[in-house]
Protein backbone atom coordinates (compact mmCIF):
# COMPACT_ATOMS: atom_id res chain seq x y z
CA UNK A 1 13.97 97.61 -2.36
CA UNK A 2 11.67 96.20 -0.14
CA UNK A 3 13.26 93.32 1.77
CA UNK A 4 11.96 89.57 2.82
CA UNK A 5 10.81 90.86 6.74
CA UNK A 6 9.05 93.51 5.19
CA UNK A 7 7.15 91.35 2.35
CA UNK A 8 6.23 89.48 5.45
CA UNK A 9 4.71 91.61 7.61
CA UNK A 10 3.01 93.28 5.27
CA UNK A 11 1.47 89.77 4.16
CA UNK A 12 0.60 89.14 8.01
CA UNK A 13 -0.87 92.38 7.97
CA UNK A 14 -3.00 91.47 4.84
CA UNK A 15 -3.71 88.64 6.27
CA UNK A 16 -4.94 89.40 9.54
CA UNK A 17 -7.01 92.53 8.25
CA UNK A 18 -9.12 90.13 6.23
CA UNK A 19 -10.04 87.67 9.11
CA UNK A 20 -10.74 90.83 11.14
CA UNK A 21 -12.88 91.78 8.60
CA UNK A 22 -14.84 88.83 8.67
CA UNK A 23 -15.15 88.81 12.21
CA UNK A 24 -16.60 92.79 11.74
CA UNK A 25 -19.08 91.90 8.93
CA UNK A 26 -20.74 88.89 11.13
CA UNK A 27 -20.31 90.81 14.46
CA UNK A 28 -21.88 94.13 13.03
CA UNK A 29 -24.93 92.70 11.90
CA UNK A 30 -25.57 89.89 14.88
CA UNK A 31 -25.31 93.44 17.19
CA UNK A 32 -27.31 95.70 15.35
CA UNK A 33 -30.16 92.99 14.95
CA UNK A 34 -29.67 92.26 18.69
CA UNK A 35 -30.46 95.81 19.51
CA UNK A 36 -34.17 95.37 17.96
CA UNK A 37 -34.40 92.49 20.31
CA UNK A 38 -33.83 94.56 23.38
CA UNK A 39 -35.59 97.57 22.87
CA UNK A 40 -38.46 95.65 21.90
CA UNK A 41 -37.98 93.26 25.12
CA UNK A 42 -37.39 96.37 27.64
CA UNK A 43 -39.25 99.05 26.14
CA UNK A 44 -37.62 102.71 25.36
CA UNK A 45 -38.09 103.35 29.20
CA UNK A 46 -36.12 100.47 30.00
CA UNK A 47 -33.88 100.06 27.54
CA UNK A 48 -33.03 104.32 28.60
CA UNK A 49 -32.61 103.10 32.49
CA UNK A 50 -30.36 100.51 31.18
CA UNK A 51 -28.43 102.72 29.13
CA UNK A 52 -28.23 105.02 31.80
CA UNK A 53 -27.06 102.45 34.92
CA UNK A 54 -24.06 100.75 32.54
CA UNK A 55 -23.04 104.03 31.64
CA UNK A 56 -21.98 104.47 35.15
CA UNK A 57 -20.37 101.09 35.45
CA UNK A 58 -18.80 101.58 31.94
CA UNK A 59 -16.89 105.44 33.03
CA UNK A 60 -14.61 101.98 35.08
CA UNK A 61 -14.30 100.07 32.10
CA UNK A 62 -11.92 102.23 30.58
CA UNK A 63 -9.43 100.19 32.42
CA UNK A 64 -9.95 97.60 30.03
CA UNK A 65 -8.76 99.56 27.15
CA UNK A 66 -6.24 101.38 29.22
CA UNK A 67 -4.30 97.69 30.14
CA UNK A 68 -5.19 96.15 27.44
CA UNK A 69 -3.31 98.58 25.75
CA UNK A 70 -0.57 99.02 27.51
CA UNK A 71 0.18 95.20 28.27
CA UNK A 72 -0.15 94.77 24.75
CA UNK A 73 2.44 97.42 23.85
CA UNK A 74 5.11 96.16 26.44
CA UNK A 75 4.00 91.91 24.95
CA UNK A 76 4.14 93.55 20.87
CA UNK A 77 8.05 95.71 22.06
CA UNK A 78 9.28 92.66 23.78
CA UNK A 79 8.35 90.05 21.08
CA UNK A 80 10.33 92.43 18.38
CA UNK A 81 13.45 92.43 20.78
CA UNK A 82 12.46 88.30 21.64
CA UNK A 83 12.91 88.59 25.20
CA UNK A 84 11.21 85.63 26.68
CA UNK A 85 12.22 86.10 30.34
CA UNK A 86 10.73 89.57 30.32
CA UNK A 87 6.97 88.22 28.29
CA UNK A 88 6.56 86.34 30.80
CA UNK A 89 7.56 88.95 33.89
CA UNK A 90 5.02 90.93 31.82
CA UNK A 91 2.27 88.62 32.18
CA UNK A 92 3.07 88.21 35.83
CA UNK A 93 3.63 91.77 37.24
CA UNK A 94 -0.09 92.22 34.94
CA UNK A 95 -2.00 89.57 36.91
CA UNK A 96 -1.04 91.75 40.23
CA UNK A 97 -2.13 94.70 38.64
CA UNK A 98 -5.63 93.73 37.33
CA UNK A 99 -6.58 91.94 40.66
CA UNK A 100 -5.77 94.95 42.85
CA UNK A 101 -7.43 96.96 40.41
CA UNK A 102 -10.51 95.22 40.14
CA UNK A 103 -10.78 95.60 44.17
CA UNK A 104 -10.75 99.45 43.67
CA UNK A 105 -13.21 99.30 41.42
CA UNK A 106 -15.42 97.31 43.57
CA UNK A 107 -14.71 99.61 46.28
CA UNK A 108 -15.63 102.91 44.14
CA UNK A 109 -18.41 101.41 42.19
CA UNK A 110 -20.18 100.05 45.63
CA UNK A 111 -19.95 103.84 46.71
CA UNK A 112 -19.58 106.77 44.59
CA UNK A 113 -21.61 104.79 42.09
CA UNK A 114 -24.51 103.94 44.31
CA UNK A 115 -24.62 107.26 45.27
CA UNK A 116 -25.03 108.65 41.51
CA UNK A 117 -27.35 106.17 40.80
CA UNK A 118 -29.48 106.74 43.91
CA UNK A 119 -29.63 110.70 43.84
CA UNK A 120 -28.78 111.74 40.10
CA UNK A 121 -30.44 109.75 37.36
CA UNK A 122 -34.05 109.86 36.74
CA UNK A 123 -35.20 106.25 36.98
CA UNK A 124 -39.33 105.31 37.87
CA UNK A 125 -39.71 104.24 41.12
CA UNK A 126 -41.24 101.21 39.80
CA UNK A 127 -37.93 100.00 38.29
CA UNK A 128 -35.42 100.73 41.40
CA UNK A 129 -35.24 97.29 42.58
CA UNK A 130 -34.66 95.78 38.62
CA UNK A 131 -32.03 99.13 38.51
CA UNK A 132 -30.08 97.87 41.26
CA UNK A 133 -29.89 94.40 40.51
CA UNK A 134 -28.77 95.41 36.65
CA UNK A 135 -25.75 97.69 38.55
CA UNK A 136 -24.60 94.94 40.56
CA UNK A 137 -24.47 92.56 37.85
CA UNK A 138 -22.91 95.08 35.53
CA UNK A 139 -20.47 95.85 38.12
CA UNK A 140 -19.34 91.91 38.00
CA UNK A 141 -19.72 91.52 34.24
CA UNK A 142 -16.91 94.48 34.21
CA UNK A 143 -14.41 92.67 36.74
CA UNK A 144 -14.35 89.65 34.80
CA UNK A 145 -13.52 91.74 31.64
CA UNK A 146 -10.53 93.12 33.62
CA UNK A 147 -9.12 90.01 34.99
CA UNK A 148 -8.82 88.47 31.22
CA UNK A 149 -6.82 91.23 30.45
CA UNK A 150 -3.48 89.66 30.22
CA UNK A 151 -4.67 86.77 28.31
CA UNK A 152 -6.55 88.95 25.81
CA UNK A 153 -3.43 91.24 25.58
CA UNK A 154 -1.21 87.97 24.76
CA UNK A 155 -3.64 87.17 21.86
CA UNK A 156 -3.12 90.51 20.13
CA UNK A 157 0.70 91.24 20.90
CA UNK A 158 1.14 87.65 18.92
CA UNK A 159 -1.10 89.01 16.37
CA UNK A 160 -3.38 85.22 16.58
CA UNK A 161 -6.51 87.59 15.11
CA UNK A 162 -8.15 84.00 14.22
CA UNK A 163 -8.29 83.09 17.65
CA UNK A 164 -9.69 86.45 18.35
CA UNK A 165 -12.08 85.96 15.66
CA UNK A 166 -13.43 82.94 16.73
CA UNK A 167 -13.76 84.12 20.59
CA UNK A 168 -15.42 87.24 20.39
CA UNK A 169 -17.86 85.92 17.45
CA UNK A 170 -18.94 83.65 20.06
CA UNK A 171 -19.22 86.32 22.27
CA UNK A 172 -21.32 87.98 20.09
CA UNK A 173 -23.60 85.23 19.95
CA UNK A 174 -23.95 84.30 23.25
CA UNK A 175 -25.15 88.30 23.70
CA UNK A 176 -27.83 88.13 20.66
CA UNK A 177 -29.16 84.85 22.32
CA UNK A 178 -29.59 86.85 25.91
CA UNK A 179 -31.50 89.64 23.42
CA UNK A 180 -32.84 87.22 21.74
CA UNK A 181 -34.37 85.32 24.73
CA UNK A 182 -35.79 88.37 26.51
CA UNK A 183 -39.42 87.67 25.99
CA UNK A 184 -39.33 84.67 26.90
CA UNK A 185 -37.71 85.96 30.55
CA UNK A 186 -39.30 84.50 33.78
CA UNK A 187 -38.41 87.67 35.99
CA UNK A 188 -37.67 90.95 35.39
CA UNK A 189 -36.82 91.69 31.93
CA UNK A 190 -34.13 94.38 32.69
CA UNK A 191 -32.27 91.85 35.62
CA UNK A 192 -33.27 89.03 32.89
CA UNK A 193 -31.15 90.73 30.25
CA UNK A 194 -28.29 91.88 32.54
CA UNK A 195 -27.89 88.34 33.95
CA UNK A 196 -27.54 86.91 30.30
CA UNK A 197 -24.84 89.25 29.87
CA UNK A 198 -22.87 88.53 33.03
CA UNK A 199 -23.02 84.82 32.17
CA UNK A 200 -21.16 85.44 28.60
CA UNK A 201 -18.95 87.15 30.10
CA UNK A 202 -18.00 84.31 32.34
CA UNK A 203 -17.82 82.08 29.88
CA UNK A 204 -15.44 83.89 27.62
CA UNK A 205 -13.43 85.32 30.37
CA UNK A 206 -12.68 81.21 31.12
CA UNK A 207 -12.41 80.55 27.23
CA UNK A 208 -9.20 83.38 27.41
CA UNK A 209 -7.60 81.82 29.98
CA UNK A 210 -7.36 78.27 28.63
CA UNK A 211 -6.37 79.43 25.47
CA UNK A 212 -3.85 81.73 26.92
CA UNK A 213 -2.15 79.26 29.11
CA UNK A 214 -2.12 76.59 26.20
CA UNK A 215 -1.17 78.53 23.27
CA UNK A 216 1.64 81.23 24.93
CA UNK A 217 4.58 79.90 26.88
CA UNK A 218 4.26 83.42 28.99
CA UNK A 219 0.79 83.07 30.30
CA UNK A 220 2.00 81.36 33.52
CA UNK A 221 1.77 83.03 36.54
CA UNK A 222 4.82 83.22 38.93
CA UNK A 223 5.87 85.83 41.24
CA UNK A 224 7.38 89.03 39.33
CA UNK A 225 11.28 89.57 40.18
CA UNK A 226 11.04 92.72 38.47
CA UNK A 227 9.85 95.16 40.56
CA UNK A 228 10.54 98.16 38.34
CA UNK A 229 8.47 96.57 36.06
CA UNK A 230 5.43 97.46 37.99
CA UNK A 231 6.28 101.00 38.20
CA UNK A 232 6.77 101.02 33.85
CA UNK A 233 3.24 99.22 33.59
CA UNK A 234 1.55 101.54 35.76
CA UNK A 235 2.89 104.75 34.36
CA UNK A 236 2.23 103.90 31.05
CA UNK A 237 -1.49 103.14 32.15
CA UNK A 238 -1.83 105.72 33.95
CA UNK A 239 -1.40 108.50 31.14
CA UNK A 240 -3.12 106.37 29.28
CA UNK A 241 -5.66 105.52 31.61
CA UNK A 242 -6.00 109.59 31.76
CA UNK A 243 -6.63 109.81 27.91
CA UNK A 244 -9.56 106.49 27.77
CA UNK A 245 -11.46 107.99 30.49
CA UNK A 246 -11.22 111.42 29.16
CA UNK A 247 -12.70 109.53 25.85
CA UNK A 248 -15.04 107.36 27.85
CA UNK A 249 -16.12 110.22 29.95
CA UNK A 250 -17.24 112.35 27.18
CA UNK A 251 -19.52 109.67 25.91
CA UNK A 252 -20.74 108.16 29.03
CA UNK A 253 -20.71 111.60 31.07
CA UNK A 254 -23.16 112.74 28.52
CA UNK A 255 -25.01 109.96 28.99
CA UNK A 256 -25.33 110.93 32.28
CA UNK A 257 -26.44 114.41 31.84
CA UNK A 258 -29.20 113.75 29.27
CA UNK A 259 -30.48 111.60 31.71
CA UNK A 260 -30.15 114.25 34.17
CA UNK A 261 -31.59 117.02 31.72
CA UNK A 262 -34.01 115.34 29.42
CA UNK A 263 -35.09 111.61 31.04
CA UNK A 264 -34.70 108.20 30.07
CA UNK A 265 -36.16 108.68 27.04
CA UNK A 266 -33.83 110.82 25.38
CA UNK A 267 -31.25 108.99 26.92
CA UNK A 268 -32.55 105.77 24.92
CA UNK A 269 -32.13 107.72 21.47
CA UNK A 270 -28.61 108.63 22.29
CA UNK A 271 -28.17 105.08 23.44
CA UNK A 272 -29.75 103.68 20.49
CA UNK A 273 -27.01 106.09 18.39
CA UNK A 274 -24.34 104.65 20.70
CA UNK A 275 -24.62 100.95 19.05
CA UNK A 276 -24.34 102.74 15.73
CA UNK A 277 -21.43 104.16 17.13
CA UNK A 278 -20.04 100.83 18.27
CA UNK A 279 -20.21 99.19 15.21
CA UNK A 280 -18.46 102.22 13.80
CA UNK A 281 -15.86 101.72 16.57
CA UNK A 282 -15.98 97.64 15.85
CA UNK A 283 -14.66 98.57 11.83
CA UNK A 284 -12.11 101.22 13.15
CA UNK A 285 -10.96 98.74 15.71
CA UNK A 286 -10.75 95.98 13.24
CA UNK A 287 -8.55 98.01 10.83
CA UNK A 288 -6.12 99.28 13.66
CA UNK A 289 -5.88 95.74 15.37
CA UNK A 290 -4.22 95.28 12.27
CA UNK A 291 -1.92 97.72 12.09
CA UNK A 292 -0.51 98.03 15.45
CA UNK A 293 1.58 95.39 16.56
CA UNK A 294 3.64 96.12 13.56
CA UNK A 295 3.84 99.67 13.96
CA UNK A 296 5.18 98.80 17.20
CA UNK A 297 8.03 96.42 16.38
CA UNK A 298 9.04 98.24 13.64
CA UNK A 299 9.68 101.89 16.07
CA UNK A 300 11.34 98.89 18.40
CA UNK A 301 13.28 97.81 15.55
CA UNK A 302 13.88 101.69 14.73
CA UNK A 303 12.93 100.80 11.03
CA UNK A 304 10.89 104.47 10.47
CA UNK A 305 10.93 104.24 6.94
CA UNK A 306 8.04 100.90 7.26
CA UNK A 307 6.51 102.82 10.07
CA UNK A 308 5.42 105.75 8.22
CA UNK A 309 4.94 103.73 5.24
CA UNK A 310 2.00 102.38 7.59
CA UNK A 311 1.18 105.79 9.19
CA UNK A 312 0.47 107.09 5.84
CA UNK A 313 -1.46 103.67 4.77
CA UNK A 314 -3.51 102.94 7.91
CA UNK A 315 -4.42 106.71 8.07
CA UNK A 316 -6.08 106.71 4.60
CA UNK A 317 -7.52 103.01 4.87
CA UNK A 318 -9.11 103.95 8.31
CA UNK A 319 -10.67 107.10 6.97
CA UNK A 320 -11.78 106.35 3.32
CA UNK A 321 -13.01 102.98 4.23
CA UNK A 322 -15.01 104.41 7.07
CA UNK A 323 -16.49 107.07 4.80
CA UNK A 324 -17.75 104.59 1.99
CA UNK A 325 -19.45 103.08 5.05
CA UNK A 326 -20.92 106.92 6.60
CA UNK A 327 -21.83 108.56 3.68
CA UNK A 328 -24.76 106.25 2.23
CA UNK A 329 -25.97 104.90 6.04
CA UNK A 330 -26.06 109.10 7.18
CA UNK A 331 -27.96 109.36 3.69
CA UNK A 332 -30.44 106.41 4.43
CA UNK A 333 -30.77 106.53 7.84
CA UNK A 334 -34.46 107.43 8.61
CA UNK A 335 -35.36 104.40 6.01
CA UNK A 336 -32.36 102.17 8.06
CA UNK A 337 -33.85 102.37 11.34
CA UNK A 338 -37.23 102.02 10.21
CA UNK A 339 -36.48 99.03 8.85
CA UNK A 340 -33.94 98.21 11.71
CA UNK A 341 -36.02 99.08 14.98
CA UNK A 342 -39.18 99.09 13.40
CA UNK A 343 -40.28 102.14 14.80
CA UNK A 344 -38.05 105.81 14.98
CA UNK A 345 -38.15 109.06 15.75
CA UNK A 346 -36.91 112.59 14.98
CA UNK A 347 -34.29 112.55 17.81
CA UNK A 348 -32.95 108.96 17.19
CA UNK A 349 -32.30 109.57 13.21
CA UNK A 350 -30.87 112.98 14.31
CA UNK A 351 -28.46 111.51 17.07
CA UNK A 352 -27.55 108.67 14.98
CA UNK A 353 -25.99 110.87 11.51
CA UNK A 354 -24.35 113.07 14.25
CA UNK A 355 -22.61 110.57 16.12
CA UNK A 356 -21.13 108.76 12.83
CA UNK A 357 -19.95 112.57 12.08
CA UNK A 358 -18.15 112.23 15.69
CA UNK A 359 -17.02 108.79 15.26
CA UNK A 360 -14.94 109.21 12.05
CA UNK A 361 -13.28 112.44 13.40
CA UNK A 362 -12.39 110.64 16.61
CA UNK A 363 -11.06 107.74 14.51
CA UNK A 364 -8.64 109.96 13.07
CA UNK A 365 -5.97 109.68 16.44
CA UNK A 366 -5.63 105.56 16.27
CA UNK A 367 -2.34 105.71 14.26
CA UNK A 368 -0.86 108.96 15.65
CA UNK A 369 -1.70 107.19 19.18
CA UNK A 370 0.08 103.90 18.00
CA UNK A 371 3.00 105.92 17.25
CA UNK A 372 3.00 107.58 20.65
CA UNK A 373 2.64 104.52 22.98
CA UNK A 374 5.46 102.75 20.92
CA UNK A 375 7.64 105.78 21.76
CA UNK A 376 6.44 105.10 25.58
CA UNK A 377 6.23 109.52 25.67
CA UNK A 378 2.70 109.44 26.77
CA UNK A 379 2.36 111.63 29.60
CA UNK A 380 3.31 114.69 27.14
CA UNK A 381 0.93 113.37 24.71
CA UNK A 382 -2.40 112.38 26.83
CA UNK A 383 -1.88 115.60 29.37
CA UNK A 384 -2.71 117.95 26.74
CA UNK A 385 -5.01 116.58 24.55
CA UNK A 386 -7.20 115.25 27.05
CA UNK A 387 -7.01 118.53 28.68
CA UNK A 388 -8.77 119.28 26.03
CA UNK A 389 -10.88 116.67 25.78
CA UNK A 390 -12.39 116.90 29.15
CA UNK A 391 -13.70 120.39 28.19
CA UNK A 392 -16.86 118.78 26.19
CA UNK A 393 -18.91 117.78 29.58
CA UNK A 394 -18.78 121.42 30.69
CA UNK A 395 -19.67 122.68 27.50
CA UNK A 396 -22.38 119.95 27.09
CA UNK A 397 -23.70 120.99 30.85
CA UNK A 398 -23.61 124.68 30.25
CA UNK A 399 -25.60 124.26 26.60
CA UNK A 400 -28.06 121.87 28.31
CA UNK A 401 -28.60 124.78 31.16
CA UNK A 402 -28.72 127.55 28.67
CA UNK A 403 -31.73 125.29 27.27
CA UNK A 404 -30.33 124.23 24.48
CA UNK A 405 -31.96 121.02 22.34
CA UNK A 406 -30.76 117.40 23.18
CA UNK A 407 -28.86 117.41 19.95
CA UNK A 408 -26.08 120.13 20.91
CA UNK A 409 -24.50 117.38 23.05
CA UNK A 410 -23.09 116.82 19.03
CA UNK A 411 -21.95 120.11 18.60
CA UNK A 412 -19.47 119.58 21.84
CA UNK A 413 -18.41 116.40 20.95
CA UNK A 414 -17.48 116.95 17.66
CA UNK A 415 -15.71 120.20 18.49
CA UNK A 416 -13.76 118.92 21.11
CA UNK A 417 -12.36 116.18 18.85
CA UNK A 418 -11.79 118.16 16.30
CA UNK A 419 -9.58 120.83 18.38
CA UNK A 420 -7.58 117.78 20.30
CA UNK A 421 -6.88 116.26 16.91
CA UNK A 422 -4.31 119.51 15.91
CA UNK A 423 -2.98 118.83 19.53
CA UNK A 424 -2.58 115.18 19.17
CA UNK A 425 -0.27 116.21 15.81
CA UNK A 426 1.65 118.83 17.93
CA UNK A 427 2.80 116.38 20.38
CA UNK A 428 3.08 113.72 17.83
CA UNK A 429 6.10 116.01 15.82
CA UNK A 430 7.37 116.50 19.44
CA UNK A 431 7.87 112.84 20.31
CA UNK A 432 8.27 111.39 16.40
CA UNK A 433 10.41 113.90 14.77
CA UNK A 434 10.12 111.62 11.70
CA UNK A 435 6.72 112.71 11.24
CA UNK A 436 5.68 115.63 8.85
CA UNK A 437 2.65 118.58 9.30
CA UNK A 438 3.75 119.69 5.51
CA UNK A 439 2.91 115.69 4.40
CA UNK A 440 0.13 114.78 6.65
CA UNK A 441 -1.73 118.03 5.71
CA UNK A 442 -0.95 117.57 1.70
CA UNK A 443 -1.02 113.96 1.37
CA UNK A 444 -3.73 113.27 3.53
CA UNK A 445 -5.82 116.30 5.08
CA UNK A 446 -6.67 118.35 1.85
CA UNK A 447 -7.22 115.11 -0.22
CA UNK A 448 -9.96 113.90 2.36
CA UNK A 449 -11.73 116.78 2.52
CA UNK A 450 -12.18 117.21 -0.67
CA UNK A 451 -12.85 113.66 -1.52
CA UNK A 452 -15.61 113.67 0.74
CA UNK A 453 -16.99 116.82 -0.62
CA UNK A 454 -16.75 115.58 -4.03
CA UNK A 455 -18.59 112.37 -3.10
CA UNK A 456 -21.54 114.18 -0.78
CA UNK A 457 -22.19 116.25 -3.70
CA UNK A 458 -22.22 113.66 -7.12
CA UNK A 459 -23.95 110.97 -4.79
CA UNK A 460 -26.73 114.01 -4.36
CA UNK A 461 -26.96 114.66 -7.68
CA UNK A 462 -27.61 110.76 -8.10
CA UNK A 463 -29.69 110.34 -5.64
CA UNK A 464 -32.29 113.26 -6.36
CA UNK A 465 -32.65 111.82 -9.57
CA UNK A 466 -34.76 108.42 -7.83
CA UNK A 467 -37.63 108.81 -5.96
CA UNK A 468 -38.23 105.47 -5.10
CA UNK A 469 -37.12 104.07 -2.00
CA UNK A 470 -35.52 100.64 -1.49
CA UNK A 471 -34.49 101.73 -5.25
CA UNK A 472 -33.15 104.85 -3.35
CA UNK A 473 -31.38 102.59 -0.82
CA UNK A 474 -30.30 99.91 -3.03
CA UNK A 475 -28.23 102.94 -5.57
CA UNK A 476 -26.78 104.83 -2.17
CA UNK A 477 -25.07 101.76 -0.97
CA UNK A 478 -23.72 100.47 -4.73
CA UNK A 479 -22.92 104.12 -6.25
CA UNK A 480 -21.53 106.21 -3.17
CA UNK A 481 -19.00 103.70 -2.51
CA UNK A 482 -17.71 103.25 -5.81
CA UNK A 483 -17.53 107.02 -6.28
CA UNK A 484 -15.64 107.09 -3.23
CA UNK A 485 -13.16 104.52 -4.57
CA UNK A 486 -12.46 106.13 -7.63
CA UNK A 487 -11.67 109.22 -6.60
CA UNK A 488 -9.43 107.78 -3.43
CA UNK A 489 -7.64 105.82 -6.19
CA UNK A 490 -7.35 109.18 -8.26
CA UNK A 491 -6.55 111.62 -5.54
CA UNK A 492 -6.47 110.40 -2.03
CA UNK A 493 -3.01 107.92 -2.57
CA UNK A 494 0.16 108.61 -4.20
CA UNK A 495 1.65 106.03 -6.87
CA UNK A 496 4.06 104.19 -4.37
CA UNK A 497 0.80 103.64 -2.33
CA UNK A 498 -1.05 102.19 -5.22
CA UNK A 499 1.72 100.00 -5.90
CA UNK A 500 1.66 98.90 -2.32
CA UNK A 501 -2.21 98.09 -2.41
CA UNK A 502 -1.22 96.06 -5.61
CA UNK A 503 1.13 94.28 -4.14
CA UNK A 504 -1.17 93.63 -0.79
CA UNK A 505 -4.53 92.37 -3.43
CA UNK A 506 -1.49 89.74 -5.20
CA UNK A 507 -0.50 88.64 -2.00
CA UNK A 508 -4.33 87.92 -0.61
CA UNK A 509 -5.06 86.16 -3.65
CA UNK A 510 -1.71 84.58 -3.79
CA UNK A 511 -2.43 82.86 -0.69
CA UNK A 512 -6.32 81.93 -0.69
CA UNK A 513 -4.90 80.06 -4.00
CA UNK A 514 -2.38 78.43 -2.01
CA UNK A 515 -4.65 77.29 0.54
CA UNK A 516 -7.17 75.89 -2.01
């Protein structure tokens, strides 16, 4: 029987996934818009140089993810046990950490980064002065993201997704009005556009911290007594740290080298497939905000039988859901981004189906991850499967010497993930012996693939059958889902999951009509 804490959490769960949801929808589309707005305002040669000069600012921002994840894991174990003192020795020993690490990042980015961007990417001579003025304000548009770190990690270990909601939809705006705005810019459109940025970010870094220090008892500073607790912090970042950049480096590292190898205007195809790929990223993220601060107390609560309840849930939810989304935008996507950007090409249309073929694989580690850093066993988890991660830029460089097309950058990337995924379960069995190869592969694995084989092939025979096509778009994006549905409701869950989902659809309902 499923008891009254359980009921609970799963209603929080519910709960939150829908406001996240909301938050996704708006976001998605303000972002995708916005991306019209910039490539018209800078131009594909501009809008590839400043693709190309964040990417080398953004190989640092992998600390964000890296604390945020880790503060939030230490906030999200600590709230299950209710330990006050230590929240707020958290919060403390944090504040140290992301000052002194945003002064090494200042230090390496005002070196080794001017260097790279000086002597390796391919940027007209023309533009050097607007590159270097985008770099600097990147560079300070980063720091202010690290500094809110504690706050923003507060916010999600007390699972408050409606002030998250709220915040970052602002964000979002703020970012479509500096897009938005862009023609209208007095200066340089590139330093224009970069400056807008850097001035959102100041404005919601300050937004975090007022809300932090009003809403959470533990967001206020004093001087750690816990020493150790430094040393727990750090080496959970730093494995972790070791697995983001590994993640980060494949994507912005080939950023790099296809600016290196093929110019900025390659580079603004792949970058144009990258904001595809973040709104990809932006629905997977939504889904596992969700799920993991309760996946977390309940391994600190050592209830297993809820946590792989939610394993096996959050697996299937992140990867059908994401595949109703794929399967009709891969289908449409040369009549998408004519009607998105106006104007496309071969390359763009090609990078952009790969990269959602890259992003749904990749998706596949959030809850095995989740499990991992709630264990706190991740040196033996990130050390070899970022090993193997870190293989795709030499494979990407030696393709792109052999003269290989643009494209194979793809080919890498989604091989890589693919491998590291059977090494992320390996370790996961090692560290969770709860967890089940014989399960995941039969309740989950074999029922995917062929779900999404069965879908690619009836929405095909649909689809061949119209010739018309906003008629062709309208059918993809009503029938492939649907299709996708029924046969995830026929073969991809087992009957205590449907009864679950049930149970989770009366409880939404249950309380909208409460709060009517």
């Amino acid at each position: 029987m499923v008891n009254k804490g359980t009921n609970t959490n799963s209603k929080r769960i519910a709960s939150n996934t829908m406001v996240l949801f909301v938050r996704m929808f708006i976001m998605t589309i303000i972002n995708l818009y916005a991306v019209r707005f910039v490539l018209n305002g800078l131009g594909k040669d501009g809008y590839g140089i400043f693709t190309s000069v964040t990417s080398v600012v953004a190989v640092a921002s992998v600390l964000n993810v890296v604390l945020a994840l880790s503060i939030q894991r230490f906030y999200s174990f600590y709230l299950g046990k209710k330990d006050a003192k230590v929240l707020n020795e958290i919060f403390s020993s944090s504040v140290n950490i992301v000052v002194f690490l945003s002064v090494c990042v200042i230090a390496i980015l005002e070196t080794a980064g001017l260097w790279l961007i000086y002597t390796q990417l391919t940027i007209p001579q023309e533009q050097i002065d607007a590159t270097l003025w985008v770099y600097q304000f990147s560079i300070l548009t980063l720091i202010l993201s690290i500094l809110q770190i504690p706050y923003t990690a507060a916010v999600f270990a007390h699972e408050d997704m409606k002030v998250y909601t709220w915040i970052s939809t602002i964000e979002c705006l703020l970012k479509f009005a500096a897009a938005w705005s862009i023609v209208y810019a007095f200066i340089n459109s590139l330093i224009f556009y970069a400056a807008g940025l850097l001035v959102t970010s100041i404005i919601i870094s300050i937004t975090y911290i007022i809300i932090g220090r009003r809403r959470y008892n533990e967001c206020h500073y004093h001087t750690p007594s816990d020493k150790n607790l430094y040393k727990k912090l750090l080496s959970f970042s730093g494995w972790t740290f070791f697995g983001s950049a590994a993640n980060t480096g494949m994507i912005q590292g080939n950023t790099i080298l296809l600016n290196v190898f093929w110019g900025p205007i390659i580079t603004a195809a792949f970058g144009i497939a990258q904001q595809i790929n973040n709104a990809f990223n932006t629905l997977c993220n939504t889904m596992v905000l969700a799920f993991r601060p309760p996946m977390i107390k309940a391994y600190a609560e050592h209830n297993y039988d809820y946590l792989n309840k939610l394993f096996s849930v959050s697996n299937k939810f992140i990867f059908y859901l994401l595949l109703m989304v794929a399967i009709p935008i891969i289908t449409e996507m040369e009549t998408i981004l004519s009607l998105w950007l106006n104007n496309t090409s071969t390359e763009i249309v090609l990078f952009s189906r790969l990269i959602i073929v890259y992003v749904i694989c990749l998706a596949m580690n959030n809850p095995i991850t989740i499990i991992i850093q709630a264990s706190g066993r991740v040196k033996a988890y990130h050390l070899p499967v970022e090993t193997t991660t870190l293989f795709c830029l030499p494979i990407t460089w030696l393709l792109f010497s052999s003269k290989c097309p643009a494209y194979t950058v793809f080919y890498s990337m989604i091989g890589v993930v693919i491998i590291a995924h059977a090494v992320r379960c390996v370790c996961l069995k090692r560290s969770y012996p709860h967890f089940s190869y014989q399960e995941y592969i039969l309740s989950f694995i074999l029922p995917a693939i062929a779900i999404t084989g069965l879908s690619i092939f009836t929405s095909h025979l649909i689809l061949e059958q119209i010739s018309k096509q906003i008629l062709h778009l309208l059918v993809a994006f009503t029938c492939i889902p649907i299709i996708i549905i029924i046969l995830t409701y026929i073969l991809g869950i087992s009957k205590r999951e449907r009864e679950l989902l049930k149970n989770l659809i009366r409880q939404i309902v249950y309380s909208k009509s409460c709060q009517k």
